[in-house]
C-alpha atoms as a PDB file:
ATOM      1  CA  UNK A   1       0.000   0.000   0.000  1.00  0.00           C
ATOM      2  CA  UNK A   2       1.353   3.806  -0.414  1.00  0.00           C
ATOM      3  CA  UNK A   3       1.255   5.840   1.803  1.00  0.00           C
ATOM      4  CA  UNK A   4      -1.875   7.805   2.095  1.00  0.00           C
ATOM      5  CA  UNK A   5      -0.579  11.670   1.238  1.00  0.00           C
ATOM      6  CA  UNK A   6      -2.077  12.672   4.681  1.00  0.00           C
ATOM      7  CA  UNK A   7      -1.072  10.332   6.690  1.00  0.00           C
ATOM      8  CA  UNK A   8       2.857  11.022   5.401  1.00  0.00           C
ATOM      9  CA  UNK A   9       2.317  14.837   5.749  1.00  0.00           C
ATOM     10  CA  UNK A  10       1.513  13.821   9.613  1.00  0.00           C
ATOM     11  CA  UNK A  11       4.382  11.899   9.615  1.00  0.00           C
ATOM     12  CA  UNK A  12       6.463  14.324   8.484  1.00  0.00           C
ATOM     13  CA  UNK A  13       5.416  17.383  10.628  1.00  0.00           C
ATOM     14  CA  UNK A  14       5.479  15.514  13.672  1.00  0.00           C
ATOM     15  CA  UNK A  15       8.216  13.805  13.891  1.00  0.00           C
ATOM     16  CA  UNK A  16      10.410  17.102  12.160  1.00  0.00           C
ATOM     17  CA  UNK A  17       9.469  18.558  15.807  1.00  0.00           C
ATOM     18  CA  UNK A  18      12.216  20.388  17.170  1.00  0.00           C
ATOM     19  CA  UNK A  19      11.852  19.283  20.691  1.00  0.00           C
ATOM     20  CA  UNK A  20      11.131  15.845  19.751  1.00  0.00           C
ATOM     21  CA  UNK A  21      14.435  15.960  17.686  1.00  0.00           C
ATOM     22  CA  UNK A  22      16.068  17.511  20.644  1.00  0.00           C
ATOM     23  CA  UNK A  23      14.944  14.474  22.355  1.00  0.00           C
ATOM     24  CA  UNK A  24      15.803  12.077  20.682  1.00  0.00           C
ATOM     25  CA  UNK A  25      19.163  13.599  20.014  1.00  0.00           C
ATOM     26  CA  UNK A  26      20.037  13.360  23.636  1.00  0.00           C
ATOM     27  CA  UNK A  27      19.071  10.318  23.600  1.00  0.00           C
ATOM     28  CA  UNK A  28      22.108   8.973  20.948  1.00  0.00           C
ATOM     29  CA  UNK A  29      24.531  11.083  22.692  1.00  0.00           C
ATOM     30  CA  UNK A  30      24.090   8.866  25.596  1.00  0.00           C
ATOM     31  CA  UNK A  31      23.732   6.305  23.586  1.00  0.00           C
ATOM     32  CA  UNK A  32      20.035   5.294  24.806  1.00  0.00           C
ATOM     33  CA  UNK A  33      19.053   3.046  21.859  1.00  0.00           C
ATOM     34  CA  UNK A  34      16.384   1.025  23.381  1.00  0.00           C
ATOM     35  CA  UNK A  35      14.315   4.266  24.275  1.00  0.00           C
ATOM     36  CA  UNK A  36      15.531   6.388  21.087  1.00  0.00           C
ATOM     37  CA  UNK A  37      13.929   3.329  19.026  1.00  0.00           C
ATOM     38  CA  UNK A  38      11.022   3.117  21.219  1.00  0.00           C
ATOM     39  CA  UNK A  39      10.085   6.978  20.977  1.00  0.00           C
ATOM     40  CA  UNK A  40      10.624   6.543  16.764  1.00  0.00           C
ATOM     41  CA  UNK A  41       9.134   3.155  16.452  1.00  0.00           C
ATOM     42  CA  UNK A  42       6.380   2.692  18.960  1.00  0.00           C
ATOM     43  CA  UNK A  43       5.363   5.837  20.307  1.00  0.00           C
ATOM     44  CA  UNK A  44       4.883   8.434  17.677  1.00  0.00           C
ATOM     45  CA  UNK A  45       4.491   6.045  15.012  1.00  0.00           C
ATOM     46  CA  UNK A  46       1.194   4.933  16.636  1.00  0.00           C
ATOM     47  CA  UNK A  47       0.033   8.177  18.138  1.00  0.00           C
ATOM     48  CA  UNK A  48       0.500   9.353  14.339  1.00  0.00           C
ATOM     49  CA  UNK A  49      -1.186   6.983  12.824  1.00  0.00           C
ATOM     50  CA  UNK A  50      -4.101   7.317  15.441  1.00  0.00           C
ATOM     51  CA  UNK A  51      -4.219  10.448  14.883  1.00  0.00           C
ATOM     52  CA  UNK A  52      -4.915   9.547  10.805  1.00  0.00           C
ATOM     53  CA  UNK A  53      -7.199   6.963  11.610  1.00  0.00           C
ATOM     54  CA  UNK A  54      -9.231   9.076  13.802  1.00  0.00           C
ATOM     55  CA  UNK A  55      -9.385  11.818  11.222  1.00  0.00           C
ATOM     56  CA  UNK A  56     -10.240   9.672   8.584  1.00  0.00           C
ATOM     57  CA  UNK A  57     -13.490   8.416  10.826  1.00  0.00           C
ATOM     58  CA  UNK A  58     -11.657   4.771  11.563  1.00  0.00           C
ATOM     59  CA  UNK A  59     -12.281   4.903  15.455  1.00  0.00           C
ATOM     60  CA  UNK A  60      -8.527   5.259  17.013  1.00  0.00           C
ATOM     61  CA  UNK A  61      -5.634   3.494  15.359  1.00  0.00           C
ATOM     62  CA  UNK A  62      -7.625   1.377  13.129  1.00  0.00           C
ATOM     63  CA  UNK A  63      -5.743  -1.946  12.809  1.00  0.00           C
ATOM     64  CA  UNK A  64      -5.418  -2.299   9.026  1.00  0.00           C
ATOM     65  CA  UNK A  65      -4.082   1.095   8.243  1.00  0.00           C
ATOM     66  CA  UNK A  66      -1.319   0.422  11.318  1.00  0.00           C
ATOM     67  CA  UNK A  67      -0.703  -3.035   9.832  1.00  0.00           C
ATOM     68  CA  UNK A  68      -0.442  -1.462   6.735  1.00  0.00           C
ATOM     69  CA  UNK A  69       1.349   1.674   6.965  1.00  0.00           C
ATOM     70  CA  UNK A  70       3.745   1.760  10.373  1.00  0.00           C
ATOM     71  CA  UNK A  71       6.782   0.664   8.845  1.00  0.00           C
ATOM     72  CA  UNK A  72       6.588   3.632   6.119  1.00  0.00           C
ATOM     73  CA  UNK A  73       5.742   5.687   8.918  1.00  0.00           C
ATOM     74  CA  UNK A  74       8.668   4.571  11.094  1.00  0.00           C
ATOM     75  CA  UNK A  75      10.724   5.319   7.849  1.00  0.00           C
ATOM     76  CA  UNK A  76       9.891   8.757   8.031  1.00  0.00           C
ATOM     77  CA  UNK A  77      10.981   8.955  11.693  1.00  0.00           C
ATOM     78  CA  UNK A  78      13.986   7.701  10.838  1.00  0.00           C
ATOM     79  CA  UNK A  79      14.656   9.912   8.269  1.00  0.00           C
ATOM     80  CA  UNK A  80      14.087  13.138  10.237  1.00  0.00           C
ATOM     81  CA  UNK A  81      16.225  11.460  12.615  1.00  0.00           C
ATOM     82  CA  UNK A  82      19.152  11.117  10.241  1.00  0.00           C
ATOM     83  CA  UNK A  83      18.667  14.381   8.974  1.00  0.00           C
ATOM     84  CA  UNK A  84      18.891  15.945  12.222  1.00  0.00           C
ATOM     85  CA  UNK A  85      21.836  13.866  14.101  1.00  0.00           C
ATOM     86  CA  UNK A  86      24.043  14.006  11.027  1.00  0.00           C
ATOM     87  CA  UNK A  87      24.404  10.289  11.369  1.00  0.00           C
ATOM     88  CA  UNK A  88      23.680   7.960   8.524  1.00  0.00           C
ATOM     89  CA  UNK A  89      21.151   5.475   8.141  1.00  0.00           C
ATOM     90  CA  UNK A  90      23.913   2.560   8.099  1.00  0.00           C
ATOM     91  CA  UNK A  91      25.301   3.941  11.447  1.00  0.00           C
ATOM     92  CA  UNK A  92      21.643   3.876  12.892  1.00  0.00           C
ATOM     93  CA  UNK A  93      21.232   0.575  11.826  1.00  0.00           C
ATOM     94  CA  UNK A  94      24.217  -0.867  13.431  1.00  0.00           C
ATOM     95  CA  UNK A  95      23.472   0.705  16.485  1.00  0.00           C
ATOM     96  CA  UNK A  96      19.553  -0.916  16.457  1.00  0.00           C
ATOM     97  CA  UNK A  97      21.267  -4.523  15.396  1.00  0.00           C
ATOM     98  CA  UNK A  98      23.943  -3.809  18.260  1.00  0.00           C
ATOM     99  CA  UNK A  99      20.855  -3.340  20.540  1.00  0.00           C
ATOM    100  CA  UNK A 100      18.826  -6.335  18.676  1.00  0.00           C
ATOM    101  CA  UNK A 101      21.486  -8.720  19.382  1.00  0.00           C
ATOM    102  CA  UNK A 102      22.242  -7.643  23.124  1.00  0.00           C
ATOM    103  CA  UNK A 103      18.822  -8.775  23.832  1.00  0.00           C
END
């Protein structure tokens, strides 16, 4: 499924937040990765795609537009991420398959 144009433009404004950023900048300076992924990953991808649900009269975070749509959403986060940290999506990853395998 693409994603809805909407739904994206949510994705995009909230997680380009500059205190969210802030956030989760802190967070990879001391090298939180657990929460960092947790606050990109679980908790504003879902409240954002509640959100869309909810707008689009779905009833709060409708199941098949989460199963269908989080990991493009989580993309986004990511992205913003990158863009703000200076760090590179292959440095990211390592970090979350660091975390992954520590588990």
């Amino acid at each position: 499924m693409t994603l809805p144009t909407r739904l994206k433009e949510l994705a995009e404004n909230r997680y380009s937040q500059q205190e969210f950023l802030r956030t989760l900048f802190e967070l990879a300076l001391e090298e939180q990765w657990f929460d960092l992924q947790h606050m990109i990953q679980h908790d504003m991808a879902k409240a954002i795609i509640a959100d869309y649900s909810y707008e689009e009269g779905k009833g709060y975070l409708n199941q098949d537009i989460y199963y269908s749509c989080w990991e493009d959403v989580i993309e986004i986060g990511w992205a913003r991420f990158c863009e703000h940290t200076g760090l590179s999506r292959d440095t990211v990853n390592m970090h979350l398959r660091q975390l992954r395998e520590a588990i």
